[in-house]
Protein backbone atom coordinates (compact mmCIF):
# COMPACT_ATOMS: atom_id res chain seq x y z
CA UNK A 1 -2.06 16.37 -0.81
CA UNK A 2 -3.73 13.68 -2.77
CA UNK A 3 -5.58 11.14 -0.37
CA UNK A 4 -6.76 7.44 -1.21
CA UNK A 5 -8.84 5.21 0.86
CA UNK A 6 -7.36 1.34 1.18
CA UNK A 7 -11.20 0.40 0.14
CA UNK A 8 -11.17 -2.82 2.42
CA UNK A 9 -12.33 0.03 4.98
CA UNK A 10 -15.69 -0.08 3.17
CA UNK A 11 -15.65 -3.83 1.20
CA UNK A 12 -19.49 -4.28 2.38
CA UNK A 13 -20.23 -2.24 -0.33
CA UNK A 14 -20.06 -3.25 -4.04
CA UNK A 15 -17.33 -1.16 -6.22
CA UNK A 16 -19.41 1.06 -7.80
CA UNK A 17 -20.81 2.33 -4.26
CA UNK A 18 -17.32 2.04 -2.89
CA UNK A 19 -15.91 4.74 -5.63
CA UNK A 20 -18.59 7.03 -5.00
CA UNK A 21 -18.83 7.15 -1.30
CA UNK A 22 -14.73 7.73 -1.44
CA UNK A 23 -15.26 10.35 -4.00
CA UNK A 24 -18.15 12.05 -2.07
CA UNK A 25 -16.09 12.60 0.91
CA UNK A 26 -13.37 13.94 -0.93
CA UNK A 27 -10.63 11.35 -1.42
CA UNK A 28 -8.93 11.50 -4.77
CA UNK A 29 -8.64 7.37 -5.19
CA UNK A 30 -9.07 4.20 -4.32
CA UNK A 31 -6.24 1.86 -3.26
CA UNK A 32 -7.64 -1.60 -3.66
CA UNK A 33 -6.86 -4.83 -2.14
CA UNK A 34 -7.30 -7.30 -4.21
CA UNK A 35 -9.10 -9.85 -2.25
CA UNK A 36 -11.97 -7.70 -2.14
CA UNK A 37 -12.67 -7.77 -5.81
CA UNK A 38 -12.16 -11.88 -5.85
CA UNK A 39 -11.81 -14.08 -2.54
CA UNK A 40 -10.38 -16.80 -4.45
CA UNK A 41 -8.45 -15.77 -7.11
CA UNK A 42 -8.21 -12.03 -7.94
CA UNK A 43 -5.09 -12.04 -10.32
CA UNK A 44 -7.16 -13.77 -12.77
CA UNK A 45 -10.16 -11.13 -13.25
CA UNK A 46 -10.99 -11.23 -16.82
CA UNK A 47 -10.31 -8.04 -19.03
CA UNK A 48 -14.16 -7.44 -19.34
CA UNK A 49 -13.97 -6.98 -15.74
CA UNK A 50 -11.17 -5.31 -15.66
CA UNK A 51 -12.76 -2.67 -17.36
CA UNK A 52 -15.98 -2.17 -15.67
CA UNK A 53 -13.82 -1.28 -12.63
CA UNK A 54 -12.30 1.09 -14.49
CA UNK A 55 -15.39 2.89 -15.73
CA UNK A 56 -17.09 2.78 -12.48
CA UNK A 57 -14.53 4.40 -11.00
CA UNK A 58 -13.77 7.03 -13.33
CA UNK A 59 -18.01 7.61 -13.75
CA UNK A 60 -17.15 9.11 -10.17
CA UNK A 61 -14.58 10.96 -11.31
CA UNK A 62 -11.82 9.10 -8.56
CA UNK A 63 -8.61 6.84 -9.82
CA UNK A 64 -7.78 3.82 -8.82
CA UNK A 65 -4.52 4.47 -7.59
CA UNK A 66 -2.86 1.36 -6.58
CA UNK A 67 -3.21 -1.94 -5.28
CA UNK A 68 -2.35 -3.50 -1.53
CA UNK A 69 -2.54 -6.52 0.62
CA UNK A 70 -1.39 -8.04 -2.77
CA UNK A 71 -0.73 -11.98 -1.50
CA UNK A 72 -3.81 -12.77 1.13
CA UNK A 73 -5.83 -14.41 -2.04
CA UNK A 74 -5.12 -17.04 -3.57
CA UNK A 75 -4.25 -19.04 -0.17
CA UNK A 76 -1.14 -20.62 0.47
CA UNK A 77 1.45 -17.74 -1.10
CA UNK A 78 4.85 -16.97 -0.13
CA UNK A 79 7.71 -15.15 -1.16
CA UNK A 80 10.01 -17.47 0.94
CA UNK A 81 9.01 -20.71 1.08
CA UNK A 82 11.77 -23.22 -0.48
CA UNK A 83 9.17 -25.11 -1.96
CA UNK A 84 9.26 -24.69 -5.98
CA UNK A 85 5.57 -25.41 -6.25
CA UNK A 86 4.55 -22.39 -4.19
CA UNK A 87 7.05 -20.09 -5.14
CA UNK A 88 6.18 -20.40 -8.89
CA UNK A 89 2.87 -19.40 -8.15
CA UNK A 90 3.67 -17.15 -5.77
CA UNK A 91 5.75 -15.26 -8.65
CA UNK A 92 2.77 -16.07 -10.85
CA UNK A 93 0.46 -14.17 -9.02
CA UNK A 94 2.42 -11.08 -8.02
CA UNK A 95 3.09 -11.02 -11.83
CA UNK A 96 -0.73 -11.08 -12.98
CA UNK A 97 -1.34 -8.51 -10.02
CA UNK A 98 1.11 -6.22 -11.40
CA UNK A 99 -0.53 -6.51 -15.27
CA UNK A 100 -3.68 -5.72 -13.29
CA UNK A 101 -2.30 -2.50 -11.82
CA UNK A 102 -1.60 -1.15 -15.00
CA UNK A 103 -4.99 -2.40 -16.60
CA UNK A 104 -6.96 -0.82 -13.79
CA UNK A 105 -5.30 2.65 -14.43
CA UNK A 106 -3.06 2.10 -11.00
CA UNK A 107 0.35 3.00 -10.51
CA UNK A 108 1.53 1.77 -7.82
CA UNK A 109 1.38 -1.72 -5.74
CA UNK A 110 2.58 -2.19 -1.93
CA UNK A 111 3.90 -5.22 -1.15
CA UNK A 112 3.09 -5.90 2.78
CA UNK A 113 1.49 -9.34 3.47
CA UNK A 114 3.03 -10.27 6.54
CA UNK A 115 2.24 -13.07 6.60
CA UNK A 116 3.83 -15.10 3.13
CA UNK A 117 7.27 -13.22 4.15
CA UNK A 118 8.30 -15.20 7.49
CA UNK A 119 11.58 -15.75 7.35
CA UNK A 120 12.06 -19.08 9.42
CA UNK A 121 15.18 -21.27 7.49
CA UNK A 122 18.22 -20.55 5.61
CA UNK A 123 17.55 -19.57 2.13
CA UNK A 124 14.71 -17.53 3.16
CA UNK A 125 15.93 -13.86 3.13
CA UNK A 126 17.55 -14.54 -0.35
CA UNK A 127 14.26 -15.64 -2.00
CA UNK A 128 12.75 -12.78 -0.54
CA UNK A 129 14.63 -10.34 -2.17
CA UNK A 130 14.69 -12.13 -5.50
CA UNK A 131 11.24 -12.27 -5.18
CA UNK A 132 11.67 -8.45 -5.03
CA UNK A 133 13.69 -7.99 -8.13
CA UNK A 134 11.14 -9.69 -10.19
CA UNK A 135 8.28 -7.78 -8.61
CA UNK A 136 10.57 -4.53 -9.94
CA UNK A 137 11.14 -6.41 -13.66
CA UNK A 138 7.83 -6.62 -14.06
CA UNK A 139 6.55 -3.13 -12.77
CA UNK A 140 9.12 -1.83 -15.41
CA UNK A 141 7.54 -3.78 -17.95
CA UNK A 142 3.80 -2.33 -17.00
CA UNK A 143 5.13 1.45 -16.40
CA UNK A 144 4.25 1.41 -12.69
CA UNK A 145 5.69 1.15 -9.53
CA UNK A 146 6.76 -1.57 -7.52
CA UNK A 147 6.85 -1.01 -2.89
CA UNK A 148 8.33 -2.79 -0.33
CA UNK A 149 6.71 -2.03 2.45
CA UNK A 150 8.31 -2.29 5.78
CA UNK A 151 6.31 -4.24 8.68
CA UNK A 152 7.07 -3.71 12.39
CA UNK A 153 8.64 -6.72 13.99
CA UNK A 154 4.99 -7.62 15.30
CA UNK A 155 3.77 -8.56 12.16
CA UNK A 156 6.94 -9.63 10.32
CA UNK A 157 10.61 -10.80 11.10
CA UNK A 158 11.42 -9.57 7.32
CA UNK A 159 12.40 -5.91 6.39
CA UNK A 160 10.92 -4.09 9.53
CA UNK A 161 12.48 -0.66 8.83
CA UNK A 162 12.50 1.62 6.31
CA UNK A 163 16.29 2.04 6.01
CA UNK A 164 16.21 -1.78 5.92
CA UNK A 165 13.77 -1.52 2.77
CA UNK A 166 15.48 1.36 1.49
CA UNK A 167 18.84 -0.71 1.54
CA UNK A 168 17.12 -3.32 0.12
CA UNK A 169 16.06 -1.16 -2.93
CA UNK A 170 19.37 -0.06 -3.46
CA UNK A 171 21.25 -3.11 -4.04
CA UNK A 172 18.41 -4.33 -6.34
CA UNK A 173 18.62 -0.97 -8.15
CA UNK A 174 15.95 -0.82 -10.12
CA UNK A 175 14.01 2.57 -9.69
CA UNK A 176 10.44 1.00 -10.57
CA UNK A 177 11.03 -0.67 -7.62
CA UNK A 178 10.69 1.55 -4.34
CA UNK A 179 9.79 1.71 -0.41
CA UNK A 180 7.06 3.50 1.35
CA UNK A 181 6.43 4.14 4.65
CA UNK A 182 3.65 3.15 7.01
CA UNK A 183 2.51 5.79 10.00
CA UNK A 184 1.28 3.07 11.87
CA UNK A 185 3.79 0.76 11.16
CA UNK A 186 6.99 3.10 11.54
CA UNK A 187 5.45 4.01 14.43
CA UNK A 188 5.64 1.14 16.44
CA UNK A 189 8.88 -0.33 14.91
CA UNK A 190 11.49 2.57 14.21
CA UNK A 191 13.78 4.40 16.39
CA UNK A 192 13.24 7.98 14.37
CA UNK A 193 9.82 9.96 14.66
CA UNK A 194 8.00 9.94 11.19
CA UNK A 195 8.72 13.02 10.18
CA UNK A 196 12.19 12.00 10.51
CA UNK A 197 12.22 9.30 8.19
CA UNK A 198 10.61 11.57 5.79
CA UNK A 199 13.29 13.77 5.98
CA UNK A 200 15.64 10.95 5.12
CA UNK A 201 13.73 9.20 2.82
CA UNK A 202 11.87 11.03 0.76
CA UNK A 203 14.58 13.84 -0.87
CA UNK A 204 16.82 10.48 -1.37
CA UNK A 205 13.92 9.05 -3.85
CA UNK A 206 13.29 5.67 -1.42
CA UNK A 207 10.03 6.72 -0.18
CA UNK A 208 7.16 6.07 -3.12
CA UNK A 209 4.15 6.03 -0.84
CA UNK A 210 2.80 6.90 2.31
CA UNK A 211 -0.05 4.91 4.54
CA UNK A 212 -1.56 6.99 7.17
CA UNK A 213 -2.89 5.02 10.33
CA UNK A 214 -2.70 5.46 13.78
CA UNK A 215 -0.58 3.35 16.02
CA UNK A 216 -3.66 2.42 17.92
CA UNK A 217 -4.67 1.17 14.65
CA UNK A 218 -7.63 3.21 13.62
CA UNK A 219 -7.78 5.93 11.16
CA UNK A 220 -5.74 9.55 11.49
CA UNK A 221 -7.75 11.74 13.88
CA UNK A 222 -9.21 8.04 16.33
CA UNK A 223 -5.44 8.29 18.12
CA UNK A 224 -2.81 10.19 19.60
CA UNK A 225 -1.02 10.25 16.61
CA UNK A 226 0.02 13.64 15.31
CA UNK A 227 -0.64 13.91 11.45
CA UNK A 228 0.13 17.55 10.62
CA UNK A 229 4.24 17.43 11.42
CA UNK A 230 3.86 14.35 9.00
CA UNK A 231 1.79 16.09 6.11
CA UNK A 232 3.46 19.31 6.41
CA UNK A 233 7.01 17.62 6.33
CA UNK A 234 5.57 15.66 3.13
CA UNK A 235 4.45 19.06 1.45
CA UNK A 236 8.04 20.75 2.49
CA UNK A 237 9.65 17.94 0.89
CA UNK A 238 7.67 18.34 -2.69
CA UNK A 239 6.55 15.24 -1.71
CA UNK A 240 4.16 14.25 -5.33
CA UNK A 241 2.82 10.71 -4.25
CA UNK A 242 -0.27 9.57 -2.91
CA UNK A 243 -0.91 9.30 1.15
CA UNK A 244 -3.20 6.21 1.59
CA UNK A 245 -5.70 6.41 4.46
CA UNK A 246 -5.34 2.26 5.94
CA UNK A 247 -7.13 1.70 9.30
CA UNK A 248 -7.31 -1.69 10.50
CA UNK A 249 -9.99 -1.11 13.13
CA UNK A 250 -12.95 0.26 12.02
CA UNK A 251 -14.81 2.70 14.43
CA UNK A 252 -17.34 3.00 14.74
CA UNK A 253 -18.18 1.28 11.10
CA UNK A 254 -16.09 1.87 7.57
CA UNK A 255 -18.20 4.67 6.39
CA UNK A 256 -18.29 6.65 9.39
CA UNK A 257 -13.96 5.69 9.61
CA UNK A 258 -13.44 6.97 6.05
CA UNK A 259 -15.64 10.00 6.50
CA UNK A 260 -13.80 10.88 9.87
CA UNK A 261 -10.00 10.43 8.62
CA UNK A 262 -10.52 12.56 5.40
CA UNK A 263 -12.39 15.23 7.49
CA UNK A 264 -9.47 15.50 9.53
CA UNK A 265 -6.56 15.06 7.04
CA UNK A 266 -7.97 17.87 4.91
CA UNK A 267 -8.64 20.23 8.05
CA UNK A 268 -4.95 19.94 8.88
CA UNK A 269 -3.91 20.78 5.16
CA UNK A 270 -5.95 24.02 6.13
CA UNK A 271 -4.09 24.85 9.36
CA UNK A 272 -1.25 27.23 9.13
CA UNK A 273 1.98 25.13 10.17
């Protein structure tokens, strides 16, 4: 199984650091958030560097696999607010981010952000999902992939399941545009066990990308979450994506959080099923 780490788990360090702690413990890649590269404006990175990312993280011989949290920086985004100012740049920046994907070697972006995808008047939904269909346009254009990623209905009120997403995908139909599914997320939302939706999701194509978290909200292994029915249903499956270790509380500290999760991921990969 190929592993990232969602690198926000250790931002305190620069990127150079943060690429070869993740490939010392044995992760294959990084999935980055952009924030953590620039608090302000991280869609605009110039291509010099652009490329220094690149090199430092293949001088540790990891990929940067993808990109996440894609709308907390700049401030003020949203993929459903009526107002023309901030949805142009809204669609501005989730175009730039998807250019920078594909410059940083990535493949793949998740579209989460809870929070710039409340759906509070009528009109809302719709831009939403048009919002989507660009996102997919784009991700075309740049040879990578474009994920919805479904939110329980604690952190959103928009696309909370993954059949919702899944439908979603469908009507757009666009296949550089795809679902994923989060453990933690799923977990606390969905009627079906996670291995479950796997079995529905994945062999149909929906399913792009995994995020494993515990529904307590720490790493796999900190919980009483079950990962090996989920990674040994994913291997079953011929399942070829990445699985992207995402925590949200740290514990004890990043390092020690990153260091647990792929101790215990890979330890189940060695236990017979």
């Amino acid at each position: 199984m190929r592993i990232s780490l969602c690198n926000e788990v250790i931002r305190g360090l620069d990127f150079a650091a943060q690429c070869a702690l993740a490939a010392g413990l044995g992760y294959d890649g990084l999935e980055v958030a952009p924030f953590t590269l620039d608090a302000e404006a991280p869609h605009l990175l110039p291509a010099s560097r652009r490329a220094e990312l690149r090199r430092a993280a293949a001088g540790e011989g990891i990929a940067i696999t993808s990109l996440h949290w894609l709308l907390v920086a700049p401030a003020g985004l949203s993929i459903t607010s009526g107002d023309p100012a901030i949805r142009a740049r809204t669609l501005d920046v989730m175009e730039r981010l998807v250019a920078l994907t594909a410059d940083l070697g990535g493949t793949l972006l998740v579209h989460g952000s809870p929070h710039q995808r409340s759906v509070e008047r009528e009109g809302d939904a719709a831009r939403a999902e048009e919002a989507m269909a660009r996102a997919g346009e784009w991700a075309a254009q740049h040879g990578v992939t474009y994920c919805l990623e479904p939110l329980d209905s604690g952190q959103t009120n928009w696309v909370t399941t993954v059949a919702e997403a899944a439908a979603m995908v469908r009507r757009i139909g666009n296949p550089a545009l795809r679902t994923m599914l989060d453990v933690c997320a799923a977990g606390n939302g969905e009627g079906d066990s996670v291995p479950a939706l796997l079995e529905r999701f994945v062999p149909s194509g929906d399913i792009a990308h995994v995020h494993l978290n515990d529904r307590n909200r720490q790493a796999p292994g900190q919980g009483k979450d079950h990962f090996g029915p989920v990674l040994s249903t994913l291997k079953r499956l011929g399942y070829a994506g990445f699985c992207a270790v995402e925590p949200f509380d740290y514990h004890p500290d990043g390092p020690t959080c990153a260091a647990r999760a792929i101790g215990y991921l890979r330890a189940l990969e060695e236990t017979p099923a």
